[in-house]
Every structure is written in structure tokens, then in C-alpha cells.
PDB file of N, CA and C in Angstrom:
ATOM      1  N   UNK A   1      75.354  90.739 109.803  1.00  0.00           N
ATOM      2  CA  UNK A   1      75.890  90.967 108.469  1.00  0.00           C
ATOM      3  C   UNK A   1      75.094  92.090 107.810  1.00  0.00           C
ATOM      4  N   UNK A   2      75.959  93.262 107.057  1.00  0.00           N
ATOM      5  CA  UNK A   2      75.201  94.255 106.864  1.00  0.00           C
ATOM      6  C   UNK A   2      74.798  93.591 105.213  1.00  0.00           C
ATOM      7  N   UNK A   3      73.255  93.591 104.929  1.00  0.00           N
ATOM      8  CA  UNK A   3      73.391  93.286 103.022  1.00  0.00           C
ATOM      9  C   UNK A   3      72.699  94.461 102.162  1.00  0.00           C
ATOM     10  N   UNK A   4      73.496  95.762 102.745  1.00  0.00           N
ATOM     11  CA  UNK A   4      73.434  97.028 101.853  1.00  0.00           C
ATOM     12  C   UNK A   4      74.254  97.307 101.679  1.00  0.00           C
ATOM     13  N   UNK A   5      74.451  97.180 100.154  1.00  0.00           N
ATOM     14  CA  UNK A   5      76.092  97.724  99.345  1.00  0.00           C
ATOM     15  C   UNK A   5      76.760  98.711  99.278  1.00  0.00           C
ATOM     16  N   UNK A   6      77.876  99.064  99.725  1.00  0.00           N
ATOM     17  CA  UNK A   6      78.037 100.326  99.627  1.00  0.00           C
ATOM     18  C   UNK A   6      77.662 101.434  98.454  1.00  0.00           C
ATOM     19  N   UNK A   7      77.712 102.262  98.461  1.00  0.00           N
ATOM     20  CA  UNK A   7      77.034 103.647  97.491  1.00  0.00           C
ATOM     21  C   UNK A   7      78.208 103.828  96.517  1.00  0.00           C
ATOM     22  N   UNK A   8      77.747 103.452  95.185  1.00  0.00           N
ATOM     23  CA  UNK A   8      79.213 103.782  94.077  1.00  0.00           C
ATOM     24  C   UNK A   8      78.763 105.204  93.814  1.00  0.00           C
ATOM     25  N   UNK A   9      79.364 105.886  92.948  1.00  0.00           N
ATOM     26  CA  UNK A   9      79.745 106.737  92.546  1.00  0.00           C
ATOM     27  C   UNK A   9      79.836 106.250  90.980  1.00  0.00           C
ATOM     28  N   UNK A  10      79.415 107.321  89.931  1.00  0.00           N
ATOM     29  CA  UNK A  10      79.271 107.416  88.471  1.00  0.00           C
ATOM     30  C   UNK A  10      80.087 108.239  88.291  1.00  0.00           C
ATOM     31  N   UNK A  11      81.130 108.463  87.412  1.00  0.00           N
ATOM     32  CA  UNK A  11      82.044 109.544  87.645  1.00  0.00           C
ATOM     33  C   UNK A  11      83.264 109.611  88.648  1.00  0.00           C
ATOM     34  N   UNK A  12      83.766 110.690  88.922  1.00  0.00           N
ATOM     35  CA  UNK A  12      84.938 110.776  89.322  1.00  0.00           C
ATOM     36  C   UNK A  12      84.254 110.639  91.570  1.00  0.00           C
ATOM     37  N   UNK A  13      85.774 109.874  91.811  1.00  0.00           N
ATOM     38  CA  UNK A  13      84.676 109.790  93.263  1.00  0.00           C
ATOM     39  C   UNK A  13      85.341 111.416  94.467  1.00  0.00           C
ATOM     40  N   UNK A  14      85.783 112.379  93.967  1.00  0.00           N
ATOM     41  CA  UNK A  14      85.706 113.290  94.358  1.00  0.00           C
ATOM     42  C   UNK A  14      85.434 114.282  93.246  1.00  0.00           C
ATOM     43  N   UNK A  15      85.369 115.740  93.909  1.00  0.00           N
ATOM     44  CA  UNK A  15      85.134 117.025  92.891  1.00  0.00           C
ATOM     45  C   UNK A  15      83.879 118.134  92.976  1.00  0.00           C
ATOM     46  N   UNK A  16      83.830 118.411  91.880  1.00  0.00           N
ATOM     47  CA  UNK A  16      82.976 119.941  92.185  1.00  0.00           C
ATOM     48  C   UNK A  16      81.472 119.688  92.823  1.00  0.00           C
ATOM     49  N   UNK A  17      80.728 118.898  92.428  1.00  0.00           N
ATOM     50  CA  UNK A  17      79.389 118.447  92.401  1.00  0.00           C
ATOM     51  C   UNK A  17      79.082 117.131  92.537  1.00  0.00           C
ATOM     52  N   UNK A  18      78.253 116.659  93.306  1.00  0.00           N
ATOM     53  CA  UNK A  18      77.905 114.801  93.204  1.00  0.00           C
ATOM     54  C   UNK A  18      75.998 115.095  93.152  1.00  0.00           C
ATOM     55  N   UNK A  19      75.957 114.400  92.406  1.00  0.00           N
ATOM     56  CA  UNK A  19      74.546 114.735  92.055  1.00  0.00           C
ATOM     57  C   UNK A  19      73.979 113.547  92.664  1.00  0.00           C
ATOM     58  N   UNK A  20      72.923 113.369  93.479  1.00  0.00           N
ATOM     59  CA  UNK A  20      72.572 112.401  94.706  1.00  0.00           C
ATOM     60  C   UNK A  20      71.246 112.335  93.987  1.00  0.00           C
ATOM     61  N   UNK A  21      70.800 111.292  93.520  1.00  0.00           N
ATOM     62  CA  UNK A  21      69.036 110.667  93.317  1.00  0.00           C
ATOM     63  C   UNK A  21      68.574 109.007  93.943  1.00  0.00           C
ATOM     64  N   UNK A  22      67.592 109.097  93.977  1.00  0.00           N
ATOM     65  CA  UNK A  22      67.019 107.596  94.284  1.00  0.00           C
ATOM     66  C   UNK A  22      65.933 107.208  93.162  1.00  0.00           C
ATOM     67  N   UNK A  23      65.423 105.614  93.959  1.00  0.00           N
ATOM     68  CA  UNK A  23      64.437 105.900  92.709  1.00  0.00           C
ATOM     69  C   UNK A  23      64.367 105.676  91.451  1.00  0.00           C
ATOM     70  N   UNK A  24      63.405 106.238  90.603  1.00  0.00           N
ATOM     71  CA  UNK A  24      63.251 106.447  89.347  1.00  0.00           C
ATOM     72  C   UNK A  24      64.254 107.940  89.080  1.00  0.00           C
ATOM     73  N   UNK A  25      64.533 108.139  89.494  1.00  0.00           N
ATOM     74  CA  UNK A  25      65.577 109.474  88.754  1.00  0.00           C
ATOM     75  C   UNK A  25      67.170 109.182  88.168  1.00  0.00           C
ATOM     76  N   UNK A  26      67.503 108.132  88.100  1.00  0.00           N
ATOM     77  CA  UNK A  26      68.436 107.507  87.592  1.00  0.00           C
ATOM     78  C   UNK A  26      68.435 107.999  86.061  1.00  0.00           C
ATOM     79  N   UNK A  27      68.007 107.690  84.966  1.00  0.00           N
ATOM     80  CA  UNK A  27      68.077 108.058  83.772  1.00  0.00           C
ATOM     81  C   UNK A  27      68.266 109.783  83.677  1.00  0.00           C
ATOM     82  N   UNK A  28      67.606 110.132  83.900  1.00  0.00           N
ATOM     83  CA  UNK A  28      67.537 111.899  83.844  1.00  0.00           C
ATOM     84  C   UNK A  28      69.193 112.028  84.336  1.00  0.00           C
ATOM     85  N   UNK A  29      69.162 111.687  85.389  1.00  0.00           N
ATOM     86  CA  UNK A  29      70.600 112.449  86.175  1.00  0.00           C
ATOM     87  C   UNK A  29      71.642 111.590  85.218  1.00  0.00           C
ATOM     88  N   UNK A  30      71.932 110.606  85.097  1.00  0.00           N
ATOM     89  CA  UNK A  30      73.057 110.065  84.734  1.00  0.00           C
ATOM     90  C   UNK A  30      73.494 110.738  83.478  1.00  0.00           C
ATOM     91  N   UNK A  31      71.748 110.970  82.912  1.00  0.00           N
ATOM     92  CA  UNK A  31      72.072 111.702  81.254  1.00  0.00           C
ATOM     93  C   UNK A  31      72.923 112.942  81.514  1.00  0.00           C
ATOM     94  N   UNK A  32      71.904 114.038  82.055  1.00  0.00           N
ATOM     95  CA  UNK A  32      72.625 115.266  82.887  1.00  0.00           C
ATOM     96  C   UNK A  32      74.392 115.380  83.460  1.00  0.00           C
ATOM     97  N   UNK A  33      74.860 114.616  83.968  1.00  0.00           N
ATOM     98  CA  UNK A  33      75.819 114.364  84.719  1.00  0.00           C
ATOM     99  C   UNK A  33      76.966 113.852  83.611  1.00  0.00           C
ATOM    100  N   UNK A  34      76.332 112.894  82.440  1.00  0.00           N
ATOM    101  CA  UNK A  34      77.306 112.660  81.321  1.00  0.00           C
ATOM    102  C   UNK A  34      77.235 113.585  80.350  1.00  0.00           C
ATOM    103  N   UNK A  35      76.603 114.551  79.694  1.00  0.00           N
ATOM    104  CA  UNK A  35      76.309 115.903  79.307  1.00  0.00           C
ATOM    105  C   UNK A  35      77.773 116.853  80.093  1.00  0.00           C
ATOM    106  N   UNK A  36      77.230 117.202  81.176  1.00  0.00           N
ATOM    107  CA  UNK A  36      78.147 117.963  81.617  1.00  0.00           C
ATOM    108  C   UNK A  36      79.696 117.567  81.838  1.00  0.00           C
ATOM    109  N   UNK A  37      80.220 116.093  82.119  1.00  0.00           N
ATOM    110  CA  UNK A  37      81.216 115.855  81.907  1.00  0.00           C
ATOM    111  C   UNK A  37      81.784 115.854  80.682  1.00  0.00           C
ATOM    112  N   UNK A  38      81.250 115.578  79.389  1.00  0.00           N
ATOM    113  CA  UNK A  38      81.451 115.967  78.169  1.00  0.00           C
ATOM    114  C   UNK A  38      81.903 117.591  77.897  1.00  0.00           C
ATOM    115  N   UNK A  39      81.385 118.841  78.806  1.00  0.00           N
ATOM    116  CA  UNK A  39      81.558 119.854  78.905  1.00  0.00           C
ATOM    117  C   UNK A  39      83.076 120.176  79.459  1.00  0.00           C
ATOM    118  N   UNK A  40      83.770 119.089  80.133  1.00  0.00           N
ATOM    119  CA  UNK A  40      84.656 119.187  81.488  1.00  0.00           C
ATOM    120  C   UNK A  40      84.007 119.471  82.385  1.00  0.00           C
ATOM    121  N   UNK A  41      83.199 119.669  83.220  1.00  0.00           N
ATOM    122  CA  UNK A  41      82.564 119.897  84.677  1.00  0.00           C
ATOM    123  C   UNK A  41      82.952 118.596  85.637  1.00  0.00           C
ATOM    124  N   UNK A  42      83.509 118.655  86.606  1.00  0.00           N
ATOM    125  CA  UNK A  42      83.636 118.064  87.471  1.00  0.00           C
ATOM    126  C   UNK A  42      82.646 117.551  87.990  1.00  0.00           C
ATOM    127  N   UNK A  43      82.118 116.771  87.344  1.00  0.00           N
ATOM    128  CA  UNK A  43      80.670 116.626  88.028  1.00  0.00           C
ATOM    129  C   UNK A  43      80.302 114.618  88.383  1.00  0.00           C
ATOM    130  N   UNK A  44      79.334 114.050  89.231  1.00  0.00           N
ATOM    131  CA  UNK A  44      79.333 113.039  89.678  1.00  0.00           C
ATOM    132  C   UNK A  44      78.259 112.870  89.914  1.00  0.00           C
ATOM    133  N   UNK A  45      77.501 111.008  89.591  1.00  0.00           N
ATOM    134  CA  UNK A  45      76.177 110.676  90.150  1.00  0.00           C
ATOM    135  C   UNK A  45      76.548 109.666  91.454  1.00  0.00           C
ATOM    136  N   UNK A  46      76.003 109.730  92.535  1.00  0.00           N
ATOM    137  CA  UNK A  46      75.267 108.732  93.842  1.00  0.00           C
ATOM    138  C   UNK A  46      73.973 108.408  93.478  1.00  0.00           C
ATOM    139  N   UNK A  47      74.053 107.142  92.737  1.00  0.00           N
ATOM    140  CA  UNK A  47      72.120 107.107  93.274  1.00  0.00           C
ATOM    141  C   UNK A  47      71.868 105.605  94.070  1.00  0.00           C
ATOM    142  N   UNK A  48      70.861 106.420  94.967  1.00  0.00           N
ATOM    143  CA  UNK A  48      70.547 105.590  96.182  1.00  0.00           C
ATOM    144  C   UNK A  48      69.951 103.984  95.589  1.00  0.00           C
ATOM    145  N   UNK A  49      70.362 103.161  95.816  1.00  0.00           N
ATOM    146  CA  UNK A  49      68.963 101.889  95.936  1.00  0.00           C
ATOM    147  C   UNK A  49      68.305 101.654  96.941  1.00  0.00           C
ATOM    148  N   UNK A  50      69.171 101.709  98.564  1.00  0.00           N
ATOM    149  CA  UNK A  50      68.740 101.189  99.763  1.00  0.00           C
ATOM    150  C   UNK A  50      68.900 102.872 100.287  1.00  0.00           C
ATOM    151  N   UNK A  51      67.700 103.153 101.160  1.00  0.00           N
ATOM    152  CA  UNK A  51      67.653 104.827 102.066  1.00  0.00           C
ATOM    153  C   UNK A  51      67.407 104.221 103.347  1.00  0.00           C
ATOM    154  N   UNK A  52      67.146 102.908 103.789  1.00  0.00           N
ATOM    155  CA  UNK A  52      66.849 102.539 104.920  1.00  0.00           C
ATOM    156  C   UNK A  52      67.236 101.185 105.300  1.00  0.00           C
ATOM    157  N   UNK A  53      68.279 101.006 105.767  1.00  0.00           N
ATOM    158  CA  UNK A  53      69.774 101.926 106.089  1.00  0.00           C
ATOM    159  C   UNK A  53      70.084 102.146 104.530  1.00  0.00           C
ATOM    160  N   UNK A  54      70.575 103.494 105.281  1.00  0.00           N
ATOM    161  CA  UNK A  54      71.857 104.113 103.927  1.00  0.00           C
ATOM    162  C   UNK A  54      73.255 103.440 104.166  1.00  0.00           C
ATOM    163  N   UNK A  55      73.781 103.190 103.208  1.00  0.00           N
ATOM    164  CA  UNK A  55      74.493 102.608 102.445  1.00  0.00           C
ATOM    165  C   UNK A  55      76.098 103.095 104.063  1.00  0.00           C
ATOM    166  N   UNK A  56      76.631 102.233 104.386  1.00  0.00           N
ATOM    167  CA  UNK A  56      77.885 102.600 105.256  1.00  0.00           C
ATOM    168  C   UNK A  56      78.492 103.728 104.863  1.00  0.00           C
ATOM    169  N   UNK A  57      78.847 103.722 103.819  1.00  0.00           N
ATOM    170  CA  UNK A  57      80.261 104.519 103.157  1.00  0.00           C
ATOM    171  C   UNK A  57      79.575 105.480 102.488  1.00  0.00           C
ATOM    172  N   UNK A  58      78.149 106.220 102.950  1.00  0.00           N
ATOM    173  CA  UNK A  58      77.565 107.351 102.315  1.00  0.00           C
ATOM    174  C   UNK A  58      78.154 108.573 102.741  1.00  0.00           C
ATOM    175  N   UNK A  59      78.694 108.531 103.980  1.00  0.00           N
ATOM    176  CA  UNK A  59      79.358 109.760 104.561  1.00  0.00           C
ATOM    177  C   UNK A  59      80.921 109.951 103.968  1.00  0.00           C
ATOM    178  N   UNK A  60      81.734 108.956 103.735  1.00  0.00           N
ATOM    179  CA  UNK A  60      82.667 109.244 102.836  1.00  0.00           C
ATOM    180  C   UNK A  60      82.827 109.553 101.871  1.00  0.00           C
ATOM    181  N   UNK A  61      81.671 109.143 100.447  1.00  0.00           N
ATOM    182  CA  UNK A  61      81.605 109.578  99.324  1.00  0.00           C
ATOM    183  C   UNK A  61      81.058 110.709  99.858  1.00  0.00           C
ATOM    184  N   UNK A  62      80.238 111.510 100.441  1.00  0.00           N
ATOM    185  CA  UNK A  62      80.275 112.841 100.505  1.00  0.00           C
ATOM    186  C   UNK A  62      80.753 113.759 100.736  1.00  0.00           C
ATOM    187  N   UNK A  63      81.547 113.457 101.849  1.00  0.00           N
ATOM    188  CA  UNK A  63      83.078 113.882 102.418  1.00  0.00           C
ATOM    189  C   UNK A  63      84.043 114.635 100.535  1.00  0.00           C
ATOM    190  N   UNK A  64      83.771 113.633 100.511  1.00  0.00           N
ATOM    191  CA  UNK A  64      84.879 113.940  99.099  1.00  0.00           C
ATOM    192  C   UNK A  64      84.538 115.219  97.692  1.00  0.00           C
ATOM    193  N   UNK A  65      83.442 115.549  97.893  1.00  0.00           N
ATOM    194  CA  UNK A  65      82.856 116.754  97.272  1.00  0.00           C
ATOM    195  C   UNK A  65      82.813 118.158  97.647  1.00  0.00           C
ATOM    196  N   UNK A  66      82.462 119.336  97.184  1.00  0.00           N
ATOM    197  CA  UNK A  66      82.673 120.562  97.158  1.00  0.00           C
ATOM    198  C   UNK A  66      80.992 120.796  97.627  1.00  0.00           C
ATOM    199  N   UNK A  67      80.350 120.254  96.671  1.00  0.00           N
ATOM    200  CA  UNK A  67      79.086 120.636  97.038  1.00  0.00           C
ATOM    201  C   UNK A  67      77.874 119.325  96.398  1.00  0.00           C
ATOM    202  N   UNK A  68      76.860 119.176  97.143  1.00  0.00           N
ATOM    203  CA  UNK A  68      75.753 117.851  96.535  1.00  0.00           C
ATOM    204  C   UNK A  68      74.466 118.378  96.605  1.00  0.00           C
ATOM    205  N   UNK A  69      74.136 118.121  95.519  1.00  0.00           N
ATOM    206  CA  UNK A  69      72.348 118.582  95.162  1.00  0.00           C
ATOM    207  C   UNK A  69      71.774 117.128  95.187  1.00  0.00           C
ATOM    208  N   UNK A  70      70.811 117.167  96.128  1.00  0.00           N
ATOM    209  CA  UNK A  70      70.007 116.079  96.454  1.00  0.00           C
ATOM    210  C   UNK A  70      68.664 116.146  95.021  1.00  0.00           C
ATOM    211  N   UNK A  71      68.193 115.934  93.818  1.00  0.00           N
ATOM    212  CA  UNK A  71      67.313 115.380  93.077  1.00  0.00           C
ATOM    213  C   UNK A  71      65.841 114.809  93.861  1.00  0.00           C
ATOM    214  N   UNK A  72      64.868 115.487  93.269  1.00  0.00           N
ATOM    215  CA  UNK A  72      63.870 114.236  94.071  1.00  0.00           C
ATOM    216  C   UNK A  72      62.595 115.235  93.461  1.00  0.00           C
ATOM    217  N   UNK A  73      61.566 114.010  93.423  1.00  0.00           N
ATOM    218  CA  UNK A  73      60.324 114.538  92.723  1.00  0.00           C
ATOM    219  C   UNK A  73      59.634 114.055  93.666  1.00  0.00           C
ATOM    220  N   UNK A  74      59.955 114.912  94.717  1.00  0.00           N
ATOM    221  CA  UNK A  74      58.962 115.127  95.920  1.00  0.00           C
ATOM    222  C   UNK A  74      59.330 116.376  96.356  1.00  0.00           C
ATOM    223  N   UNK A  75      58.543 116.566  97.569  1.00  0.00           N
ATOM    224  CA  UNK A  75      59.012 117.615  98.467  1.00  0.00           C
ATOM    225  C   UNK A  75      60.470 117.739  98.892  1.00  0.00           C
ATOM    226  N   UNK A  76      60.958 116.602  99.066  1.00  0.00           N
ATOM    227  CA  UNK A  76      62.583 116.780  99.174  1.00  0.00           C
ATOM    228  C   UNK A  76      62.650 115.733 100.611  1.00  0.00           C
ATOM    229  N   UNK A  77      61.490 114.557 100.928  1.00  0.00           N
ATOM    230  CA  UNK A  77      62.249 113.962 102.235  1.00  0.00           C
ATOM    231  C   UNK A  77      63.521 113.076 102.359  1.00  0.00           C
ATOM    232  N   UNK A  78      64.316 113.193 101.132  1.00  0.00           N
ATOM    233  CA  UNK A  78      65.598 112.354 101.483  1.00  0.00           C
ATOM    234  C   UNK A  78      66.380 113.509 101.838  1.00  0.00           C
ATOM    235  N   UNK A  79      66.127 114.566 101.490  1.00  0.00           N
ATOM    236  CA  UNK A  79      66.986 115.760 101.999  1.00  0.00           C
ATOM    237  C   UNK A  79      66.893 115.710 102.889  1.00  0.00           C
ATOM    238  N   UNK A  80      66.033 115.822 104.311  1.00  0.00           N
ATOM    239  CA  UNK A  80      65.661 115.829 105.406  1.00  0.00           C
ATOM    240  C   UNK A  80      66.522 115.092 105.864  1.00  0.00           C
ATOM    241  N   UNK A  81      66.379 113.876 105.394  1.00  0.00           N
ATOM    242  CA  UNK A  81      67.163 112.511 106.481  1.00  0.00           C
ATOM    243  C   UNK A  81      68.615 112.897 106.454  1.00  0.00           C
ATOM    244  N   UNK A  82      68.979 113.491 104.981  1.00  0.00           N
ATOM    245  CA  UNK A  82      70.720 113.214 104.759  1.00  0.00           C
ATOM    246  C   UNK A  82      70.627 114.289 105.826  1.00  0.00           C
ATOM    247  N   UNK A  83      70.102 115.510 105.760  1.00  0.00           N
ATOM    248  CA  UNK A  83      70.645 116.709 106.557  1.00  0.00           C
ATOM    249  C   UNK A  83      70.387 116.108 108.408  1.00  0.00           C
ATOM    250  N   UNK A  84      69.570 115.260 108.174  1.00  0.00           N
ATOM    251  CA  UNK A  84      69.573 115.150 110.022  1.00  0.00           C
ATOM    252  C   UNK A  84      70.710 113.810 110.021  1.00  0.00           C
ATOM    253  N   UNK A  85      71.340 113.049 109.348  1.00  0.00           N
ATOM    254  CA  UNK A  85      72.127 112.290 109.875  1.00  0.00           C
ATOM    255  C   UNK A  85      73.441 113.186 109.354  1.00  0.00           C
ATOM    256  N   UNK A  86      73.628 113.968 108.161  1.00  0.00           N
ATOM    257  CA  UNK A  86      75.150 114.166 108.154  1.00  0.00           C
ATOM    258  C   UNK A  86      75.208 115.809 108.205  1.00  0.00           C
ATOM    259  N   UNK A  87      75.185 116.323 109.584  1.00  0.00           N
ATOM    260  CA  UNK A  87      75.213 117.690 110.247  1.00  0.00           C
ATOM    261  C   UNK A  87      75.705 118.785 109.676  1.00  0.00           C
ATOM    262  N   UNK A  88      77.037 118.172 109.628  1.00  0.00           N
ATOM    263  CA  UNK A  88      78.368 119.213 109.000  1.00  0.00           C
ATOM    264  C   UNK A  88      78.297 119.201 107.374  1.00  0.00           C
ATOM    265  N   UNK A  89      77.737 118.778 106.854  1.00  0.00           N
ATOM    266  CA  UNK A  89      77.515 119.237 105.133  1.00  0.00           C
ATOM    267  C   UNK A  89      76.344 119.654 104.906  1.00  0.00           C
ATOM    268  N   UNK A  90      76.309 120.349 103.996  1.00  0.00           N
ATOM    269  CA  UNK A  90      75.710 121.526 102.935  1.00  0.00           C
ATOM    270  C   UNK A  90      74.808 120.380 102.077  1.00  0.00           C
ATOM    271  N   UNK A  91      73.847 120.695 101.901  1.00  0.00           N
ATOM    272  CA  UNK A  91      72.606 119.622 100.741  1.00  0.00           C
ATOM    273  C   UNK A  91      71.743 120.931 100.344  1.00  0.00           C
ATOM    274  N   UNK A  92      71.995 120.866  98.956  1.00  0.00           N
ATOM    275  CA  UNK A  92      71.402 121.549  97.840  1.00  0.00           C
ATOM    276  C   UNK A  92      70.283 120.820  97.437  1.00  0.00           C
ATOM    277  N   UNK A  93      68.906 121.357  97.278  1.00  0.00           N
ATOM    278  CA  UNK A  93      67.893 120.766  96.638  1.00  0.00           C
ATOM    279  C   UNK A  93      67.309 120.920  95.142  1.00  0.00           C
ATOM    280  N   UNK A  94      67.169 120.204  94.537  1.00  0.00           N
ATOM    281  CA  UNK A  94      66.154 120.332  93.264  1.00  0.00           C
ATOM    282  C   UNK A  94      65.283 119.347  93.372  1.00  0.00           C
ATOM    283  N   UNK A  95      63.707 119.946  93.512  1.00  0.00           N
ATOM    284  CA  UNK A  95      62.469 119.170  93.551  1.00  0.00           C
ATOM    285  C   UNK A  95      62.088 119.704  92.176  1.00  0.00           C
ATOM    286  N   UNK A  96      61.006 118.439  91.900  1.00  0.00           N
ATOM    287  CA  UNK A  96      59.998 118.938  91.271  1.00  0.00           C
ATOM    288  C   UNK A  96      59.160 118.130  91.646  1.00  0.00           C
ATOM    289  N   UNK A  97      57.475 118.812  91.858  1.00  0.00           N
ATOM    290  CA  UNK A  97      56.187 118.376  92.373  1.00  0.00           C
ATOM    291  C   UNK A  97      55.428 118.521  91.317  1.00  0.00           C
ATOM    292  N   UNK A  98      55.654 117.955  90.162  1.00  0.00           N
ATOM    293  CA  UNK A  98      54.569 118.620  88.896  1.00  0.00           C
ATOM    294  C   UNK A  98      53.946 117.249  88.799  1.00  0.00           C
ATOM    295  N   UNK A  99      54.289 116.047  89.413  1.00  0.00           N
ATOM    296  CA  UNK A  99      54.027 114.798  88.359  1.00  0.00           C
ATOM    297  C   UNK A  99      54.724 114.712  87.079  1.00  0.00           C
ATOM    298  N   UNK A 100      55.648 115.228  87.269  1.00  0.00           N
ATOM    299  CA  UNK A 100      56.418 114.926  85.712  1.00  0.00           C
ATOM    300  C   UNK A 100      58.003 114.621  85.927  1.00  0.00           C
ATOM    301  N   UNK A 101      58.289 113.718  85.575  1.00  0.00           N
ATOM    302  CA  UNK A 101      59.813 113.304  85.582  1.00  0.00           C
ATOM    303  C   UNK A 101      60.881 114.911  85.314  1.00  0.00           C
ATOM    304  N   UNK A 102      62.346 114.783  85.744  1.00  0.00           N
ATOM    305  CA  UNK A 102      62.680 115.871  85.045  1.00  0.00           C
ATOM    306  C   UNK A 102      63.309 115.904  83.895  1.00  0.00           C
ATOM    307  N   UNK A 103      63.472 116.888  83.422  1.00  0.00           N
ATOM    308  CA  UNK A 103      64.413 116.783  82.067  1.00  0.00           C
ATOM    309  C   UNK A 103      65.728 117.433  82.122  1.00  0.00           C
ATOM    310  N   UNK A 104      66.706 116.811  81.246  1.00  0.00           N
ATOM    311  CA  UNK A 104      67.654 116.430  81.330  1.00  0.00           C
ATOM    312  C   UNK A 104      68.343 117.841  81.346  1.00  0.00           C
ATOM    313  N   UNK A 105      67.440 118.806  80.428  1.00  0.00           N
ATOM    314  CA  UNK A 105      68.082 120.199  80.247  1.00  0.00           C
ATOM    315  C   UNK A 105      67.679 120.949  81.781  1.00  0.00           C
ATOM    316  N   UNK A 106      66.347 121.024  82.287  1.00  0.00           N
ATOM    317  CA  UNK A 106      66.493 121.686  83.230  1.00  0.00           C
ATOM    318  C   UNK A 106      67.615 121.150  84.392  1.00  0.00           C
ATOM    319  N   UNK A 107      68.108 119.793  84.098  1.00  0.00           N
ATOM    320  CA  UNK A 107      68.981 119.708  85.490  1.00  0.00           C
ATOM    321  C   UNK A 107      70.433 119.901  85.021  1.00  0.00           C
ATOM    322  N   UNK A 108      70.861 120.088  83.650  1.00  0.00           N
ATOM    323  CA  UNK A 108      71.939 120.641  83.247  1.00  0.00           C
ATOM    324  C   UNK A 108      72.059 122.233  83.541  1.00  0.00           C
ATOM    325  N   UNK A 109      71.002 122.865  83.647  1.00  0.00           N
ATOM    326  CA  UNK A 109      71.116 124.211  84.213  1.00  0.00           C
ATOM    327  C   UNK A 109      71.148 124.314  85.108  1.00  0.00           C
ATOM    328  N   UNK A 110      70.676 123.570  86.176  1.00  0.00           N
ATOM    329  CA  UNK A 110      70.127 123.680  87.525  1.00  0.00           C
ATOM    330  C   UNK A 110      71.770 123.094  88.028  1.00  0.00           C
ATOM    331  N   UNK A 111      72.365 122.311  87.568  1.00  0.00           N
ATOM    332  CA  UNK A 111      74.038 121.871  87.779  1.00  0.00           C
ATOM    333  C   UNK A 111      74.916 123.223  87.950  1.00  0.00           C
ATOM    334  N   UNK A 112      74.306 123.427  86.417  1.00  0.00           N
ATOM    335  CA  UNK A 112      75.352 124.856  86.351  1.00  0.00           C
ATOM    336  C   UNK A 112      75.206 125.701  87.008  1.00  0.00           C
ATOM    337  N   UNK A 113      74.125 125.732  87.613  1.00  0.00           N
ATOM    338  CA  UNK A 113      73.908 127.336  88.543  1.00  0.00           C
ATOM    339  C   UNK A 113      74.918 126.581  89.232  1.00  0.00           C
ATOM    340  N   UNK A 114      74.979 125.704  90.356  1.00  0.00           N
ATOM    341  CA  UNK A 114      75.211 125.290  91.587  1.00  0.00           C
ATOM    342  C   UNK A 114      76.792 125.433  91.277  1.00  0.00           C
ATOM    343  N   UNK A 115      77.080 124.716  90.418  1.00  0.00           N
ATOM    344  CA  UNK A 115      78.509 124.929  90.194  1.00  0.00           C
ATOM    345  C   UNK A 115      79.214 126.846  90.315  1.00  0.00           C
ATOM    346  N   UNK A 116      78.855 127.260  89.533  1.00  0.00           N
ATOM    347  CA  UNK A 116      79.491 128.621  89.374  1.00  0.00           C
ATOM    348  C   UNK A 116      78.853 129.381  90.658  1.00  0.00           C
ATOM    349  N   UNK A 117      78.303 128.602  91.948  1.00  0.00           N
ATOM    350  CA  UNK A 117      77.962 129.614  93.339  1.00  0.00           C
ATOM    351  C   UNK A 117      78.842 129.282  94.073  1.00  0.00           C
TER     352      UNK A 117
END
């Protein structure tokens, strides 16, 4: 019996952007992500609870996007894993290594770049 839930989706479950965090990065992104939908941006949160195993149906909610920026206040090792288990998609990074949570404005910009590339 698998007892890891599948991966919801905040927002629309396809479209321009899915913004992927684990963790403590939940508040920042969700803020970010409801910001920009207020804008119209097609935009969407995944955030992880379980990374080991990932969630069944992680490759379908990704499937369904244009493009996903992986979040992480590290070096970026969940990027690593998504990119070595799901080959054929594209993972965009935003780290930060400062010891400091991020803020809500730098990842509303950091959205927007990604979007308009």
C-alpha cells in the first residue's frame, strides 16, 4: 500500500508556470503565486510534503505545464533528483543560500522573468 498522497496543485492544474517548493517555502510561494494570479498570470503552486518517494502522480502534474521553477534554499538538491528521475522536462531553478527565507517580491520577479522567456 502506497501512504504518499498524491501531489495537489494550488491553482489551476495546467498552464504557464507551476511553481514547485518543499519544506518551509510554502508561505513565500503560495503568497507569490496568489499575487501573480491576481495579475492574470497563469501561474501554479506543487509543494512537496513527501520527496522520498515522490508523490505517484508527480510526473503528470508536470506533464501539464509550459515550464516549472523548482524554489529551494539550498543549493538546489531537489532539482537534481526531479531532473534525474523526469529526463524529458525542463527544471528552472531559484536558490537562495543566504540563510534567509525568500521574499515574496523577489519571487514575483523571478516568476516574471521565467514567464515572458
Amino acid at each position: 500500500v502506497d501512504l504518499v498522497p498524491d501531489l495537489e496543485v494550488c491553482g489551476d492544474d495546467d498552464g504557464d508556470v507551476l511553481v514547485v517548493g518543499w519544506g518551509g517555502t510554502y508561505g513565500h510561494l503560495i503568497s507569490a503565486v496568489r499575487e501573480l494570479r491576481t495579475e492574470g498570470k497563469n501561474v501554479s503552486l506543487a509543494q512537496f510534503n513527501y520527496i522520498k518517494p515522490l508523490p505517484e502522480n508527480t510526473d503528470e502534474v508536470f506533464k501539464n505545464f509550459k515550464k516549472i521553477v523548482v524554489c529551494e534554499i539550498n543549493l538546489g538538491q531537489l532539482s537534481v533528483v526531479l531532473r534525474s528521475k523526469y529526463q524529458g522536462l525542463e527544471f528552472h531553478q531559484y536558490n537562495k543560500i543566504q540563510g534567509l527565507p525568500f521574499s515574496v517580491s523577489d519571487l514575483v520577479n523571478q516568476f516574471k522573468n521565467i514567464l515572458n522567456t
